[in-house]
Protein backbone atom coordinates (compact mmCIF):
# COMPACT_ATOMS: atom_id res chain seq x y z
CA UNK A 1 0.00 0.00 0.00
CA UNK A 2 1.09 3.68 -0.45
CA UNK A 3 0.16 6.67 1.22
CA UNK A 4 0.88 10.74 0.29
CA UNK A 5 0.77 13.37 2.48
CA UNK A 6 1.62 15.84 -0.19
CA UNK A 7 -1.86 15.75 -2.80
CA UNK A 8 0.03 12.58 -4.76
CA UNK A 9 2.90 14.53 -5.61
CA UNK A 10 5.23 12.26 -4.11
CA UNK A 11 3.97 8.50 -2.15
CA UNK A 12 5.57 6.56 0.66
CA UNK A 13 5.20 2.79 1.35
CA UNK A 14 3.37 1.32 3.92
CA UNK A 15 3.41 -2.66 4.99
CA UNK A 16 -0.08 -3.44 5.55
CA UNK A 17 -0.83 -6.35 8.63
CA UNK A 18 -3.35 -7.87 6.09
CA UNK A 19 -3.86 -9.13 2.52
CA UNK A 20 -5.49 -7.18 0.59
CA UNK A 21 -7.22 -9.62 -2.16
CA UNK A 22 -8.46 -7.48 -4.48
CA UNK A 23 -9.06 -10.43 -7.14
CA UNK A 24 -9.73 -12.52 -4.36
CA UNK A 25 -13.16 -14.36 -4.38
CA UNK A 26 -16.14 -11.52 -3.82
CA UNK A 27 -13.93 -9.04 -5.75
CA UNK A 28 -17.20 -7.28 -6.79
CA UNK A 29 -18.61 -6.56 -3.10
CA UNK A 30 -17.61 -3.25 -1.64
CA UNK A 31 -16.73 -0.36 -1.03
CA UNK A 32 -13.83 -2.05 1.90
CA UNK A 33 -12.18 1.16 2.24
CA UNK A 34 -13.96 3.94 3.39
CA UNK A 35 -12.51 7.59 4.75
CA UNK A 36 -14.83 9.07 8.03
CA UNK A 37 -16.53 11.77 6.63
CA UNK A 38 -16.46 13.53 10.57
CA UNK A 39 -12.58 12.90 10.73
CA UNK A 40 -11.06 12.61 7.11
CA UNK A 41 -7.73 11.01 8.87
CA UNK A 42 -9.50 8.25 10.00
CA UNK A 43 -10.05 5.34 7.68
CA UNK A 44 -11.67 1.91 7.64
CA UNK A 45 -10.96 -1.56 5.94
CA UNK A 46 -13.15 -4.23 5.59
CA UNK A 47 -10.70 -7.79 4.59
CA UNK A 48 -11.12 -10.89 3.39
CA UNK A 49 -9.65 -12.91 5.80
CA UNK A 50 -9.03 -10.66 9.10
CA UNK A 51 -12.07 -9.07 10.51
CA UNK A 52 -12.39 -5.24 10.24
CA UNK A 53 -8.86 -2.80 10.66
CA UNK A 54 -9.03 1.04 11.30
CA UNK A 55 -6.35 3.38 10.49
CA UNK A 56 -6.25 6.88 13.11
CA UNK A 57 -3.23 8.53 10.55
CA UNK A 58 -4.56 8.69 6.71
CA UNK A 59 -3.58 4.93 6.18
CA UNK A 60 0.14 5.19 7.85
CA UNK A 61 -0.58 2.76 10.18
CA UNK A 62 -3.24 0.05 11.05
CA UNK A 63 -4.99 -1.43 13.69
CA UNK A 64 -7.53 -4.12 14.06
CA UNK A 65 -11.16 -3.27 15.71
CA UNK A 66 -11.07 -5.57 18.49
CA UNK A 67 -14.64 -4.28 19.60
CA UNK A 68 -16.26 -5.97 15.84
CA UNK A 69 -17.99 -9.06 16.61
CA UNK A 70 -15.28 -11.27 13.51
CA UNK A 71 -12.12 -10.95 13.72
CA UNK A 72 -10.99 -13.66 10.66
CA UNK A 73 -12.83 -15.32 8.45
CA UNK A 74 -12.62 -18.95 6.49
CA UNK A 75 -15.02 -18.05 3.59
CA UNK A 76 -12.77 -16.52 1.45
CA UNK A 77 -14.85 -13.38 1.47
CA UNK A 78 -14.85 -11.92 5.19
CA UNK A 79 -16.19 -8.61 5.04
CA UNK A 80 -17.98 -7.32 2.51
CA UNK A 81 -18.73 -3.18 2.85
CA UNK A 82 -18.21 -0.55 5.10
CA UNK A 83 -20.69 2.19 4.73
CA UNK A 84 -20.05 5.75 6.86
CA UNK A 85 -23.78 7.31 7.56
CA UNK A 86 -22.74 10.70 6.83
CA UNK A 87 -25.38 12.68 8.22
CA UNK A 88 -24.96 10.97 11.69
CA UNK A 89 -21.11 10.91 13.44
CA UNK A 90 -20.46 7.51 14.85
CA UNK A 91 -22.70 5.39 12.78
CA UNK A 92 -21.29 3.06 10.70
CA UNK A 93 -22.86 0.18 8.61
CA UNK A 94 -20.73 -3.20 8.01
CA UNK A 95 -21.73 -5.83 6.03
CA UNK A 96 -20.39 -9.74 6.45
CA UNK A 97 -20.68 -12.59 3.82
CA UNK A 98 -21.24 -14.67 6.82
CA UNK A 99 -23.01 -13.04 9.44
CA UNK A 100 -24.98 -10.20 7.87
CA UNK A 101 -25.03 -6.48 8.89
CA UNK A 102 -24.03 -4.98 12.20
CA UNK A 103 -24.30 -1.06 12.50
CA UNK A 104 -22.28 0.66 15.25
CA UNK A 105 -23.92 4.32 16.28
CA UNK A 106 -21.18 4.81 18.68
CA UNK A 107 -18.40 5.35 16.84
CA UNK A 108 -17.11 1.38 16.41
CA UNK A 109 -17.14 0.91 20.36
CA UNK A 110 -19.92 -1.89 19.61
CA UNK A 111 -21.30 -3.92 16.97
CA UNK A 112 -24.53 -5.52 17.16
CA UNK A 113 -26.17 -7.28 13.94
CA UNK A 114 -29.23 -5.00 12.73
CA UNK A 115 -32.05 -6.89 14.52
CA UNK A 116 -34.84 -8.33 11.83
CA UNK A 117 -32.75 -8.23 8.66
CA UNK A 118 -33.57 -10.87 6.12
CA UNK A 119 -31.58 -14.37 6.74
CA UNK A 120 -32.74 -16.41 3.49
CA UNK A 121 -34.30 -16.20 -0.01
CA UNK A 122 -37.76 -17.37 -0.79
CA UNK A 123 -36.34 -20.98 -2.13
CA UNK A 124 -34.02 -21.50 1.13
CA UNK A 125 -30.99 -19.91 0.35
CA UNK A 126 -28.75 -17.98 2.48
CA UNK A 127 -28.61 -14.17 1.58
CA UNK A 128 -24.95 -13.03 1.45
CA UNK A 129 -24.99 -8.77 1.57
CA UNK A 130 -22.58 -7.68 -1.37
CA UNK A 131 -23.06 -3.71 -1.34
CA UNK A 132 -25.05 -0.81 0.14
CA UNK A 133 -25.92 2.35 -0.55
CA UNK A 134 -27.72 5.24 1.75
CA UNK A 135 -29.92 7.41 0.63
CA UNK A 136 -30.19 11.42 1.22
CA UNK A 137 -33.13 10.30 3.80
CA UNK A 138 -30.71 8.38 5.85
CA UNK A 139 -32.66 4.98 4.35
CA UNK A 140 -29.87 2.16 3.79
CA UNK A 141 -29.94 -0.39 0.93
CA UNK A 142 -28.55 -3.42 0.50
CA UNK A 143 -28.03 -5.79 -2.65
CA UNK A 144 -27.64 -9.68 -1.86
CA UNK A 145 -26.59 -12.46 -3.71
CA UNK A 146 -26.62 -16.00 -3.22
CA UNK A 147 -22.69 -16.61 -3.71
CA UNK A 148 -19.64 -14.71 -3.85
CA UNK A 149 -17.69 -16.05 -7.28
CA UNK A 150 -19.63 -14.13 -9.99
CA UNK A 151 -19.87 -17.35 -12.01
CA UNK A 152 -21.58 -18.87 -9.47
CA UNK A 153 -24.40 -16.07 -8.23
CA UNK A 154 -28.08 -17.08 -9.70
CA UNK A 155 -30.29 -15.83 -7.41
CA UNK A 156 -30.47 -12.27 -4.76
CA UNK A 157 -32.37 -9.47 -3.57
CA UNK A 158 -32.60 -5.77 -2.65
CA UNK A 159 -33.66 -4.81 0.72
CA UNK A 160 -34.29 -1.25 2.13
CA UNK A 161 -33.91 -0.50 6.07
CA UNK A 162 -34.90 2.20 8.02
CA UNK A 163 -33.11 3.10 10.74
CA UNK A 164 -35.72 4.92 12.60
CA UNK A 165 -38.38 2.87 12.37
CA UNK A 166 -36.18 -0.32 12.02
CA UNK A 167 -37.96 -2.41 9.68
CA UNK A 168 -36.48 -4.27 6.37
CA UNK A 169 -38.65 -4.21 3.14
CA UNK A 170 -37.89 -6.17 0.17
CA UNK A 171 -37.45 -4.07 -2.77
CA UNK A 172 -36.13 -6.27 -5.10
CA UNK A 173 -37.21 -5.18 -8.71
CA UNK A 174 -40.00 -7.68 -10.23
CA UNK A 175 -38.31 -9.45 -13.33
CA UNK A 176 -41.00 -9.36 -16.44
CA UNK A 177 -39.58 -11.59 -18.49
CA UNK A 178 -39.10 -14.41 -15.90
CA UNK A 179 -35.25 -14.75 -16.39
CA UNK A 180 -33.88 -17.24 -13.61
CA UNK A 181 -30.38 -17.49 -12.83
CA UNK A 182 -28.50 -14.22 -11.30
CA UNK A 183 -28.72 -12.63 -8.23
CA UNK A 184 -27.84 -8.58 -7.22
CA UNK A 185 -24.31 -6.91 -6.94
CA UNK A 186 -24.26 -3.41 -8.04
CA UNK A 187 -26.45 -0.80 -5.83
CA UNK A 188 -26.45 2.99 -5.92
CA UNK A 189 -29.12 5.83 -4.35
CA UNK A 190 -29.63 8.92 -5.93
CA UNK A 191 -28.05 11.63 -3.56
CA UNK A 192 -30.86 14.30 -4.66
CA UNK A 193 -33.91 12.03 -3.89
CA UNK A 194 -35.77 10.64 -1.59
């Protein structure tokens, strides 16, 4: 990894603790690294293999967030987003392949998973959260998928949660043709509407 201090004009290496695997499996989830919109210097990483890291200096140095519920992870995948709520300081969404969603609103001191999000698809399967988005109105969105190697995903969902009212609504778009076989990565919310 390389930092700058100067605006890119000149960059200085820095030995991460972690892998970074960015054409590991689940290459299409994100966004892993994510800048505090409260305190620019302060950055977050979501890995693949070891649990959620925090950086207090612009990315010089690293440190794991002991306080997040997983800590390494044996599905190849680990941690799939980290989403800053930018209209609230201290809340912070993270999303896990396996595990689902936790949501600190204290600033990363605790975790818990976002009570009543959905577990499984209508056939069985386990969702897996691949990206969010957050709307101008604070709402959060999610896109799911059913696997993490994008040769393998055939089936997903888009769910909307509330924060104040705290209930999940499936949003996923109705397919008119009836075309089987593909699930949901990509995910965006249009910052001027609500």
């Amino acid at each position: 990894d390389v930092c700058s201090s100067d605006l890119g004009k000149t960059f200085q290496r820095v030995n991460l603790p972690f892998m970074m695997g960015g054409n590991d499996t689940g290459q299409q989830t994100g966004e892993r690294l994510v800048v505090n919109p409260f305190d620019p210097g302060q950055l977050y990483l979501a890995t693949h293999l070891n649990g959620l890291w925090q950086s207090p200096d612009f990315g010089a140095s690293w440190n794991r967030v002991t306080s997040f519920p997983i800590t390494s992870s044996t599905d190849d995948v680990g941690l799939s987003f980290v989403r800053f709520d930018p209209q609230h300081a201290g809340s912070v969404y993270v999303g896990a392949y396996t595990g689902g969603i936790y949501r600190s609103t204290d600033g990363g001191a605790t975790w818990p998973r976002i009570a009543g999000q959905p577990a499984t698809l209508p056939d069985g399967e386990t969702l897996r959260p691949m990206r969010s988005a957050l709307g101008p109105d604070g709402i959060f969105y999610v896109s799911y998928a059913n696997k993490a190697p994008l040769a393998d995903i055939s089936n997903g969902a888009i769910y909307r949660f509330n924060p104040g009212s705290g209930i999940w609504t499936n949003i996923t778009p109705v397919d008119p043709q009836g075309i089987a076989g593909y699930g949901f990565v990509g995910l965006a919310a249009d910052p001027q509407r609500v």
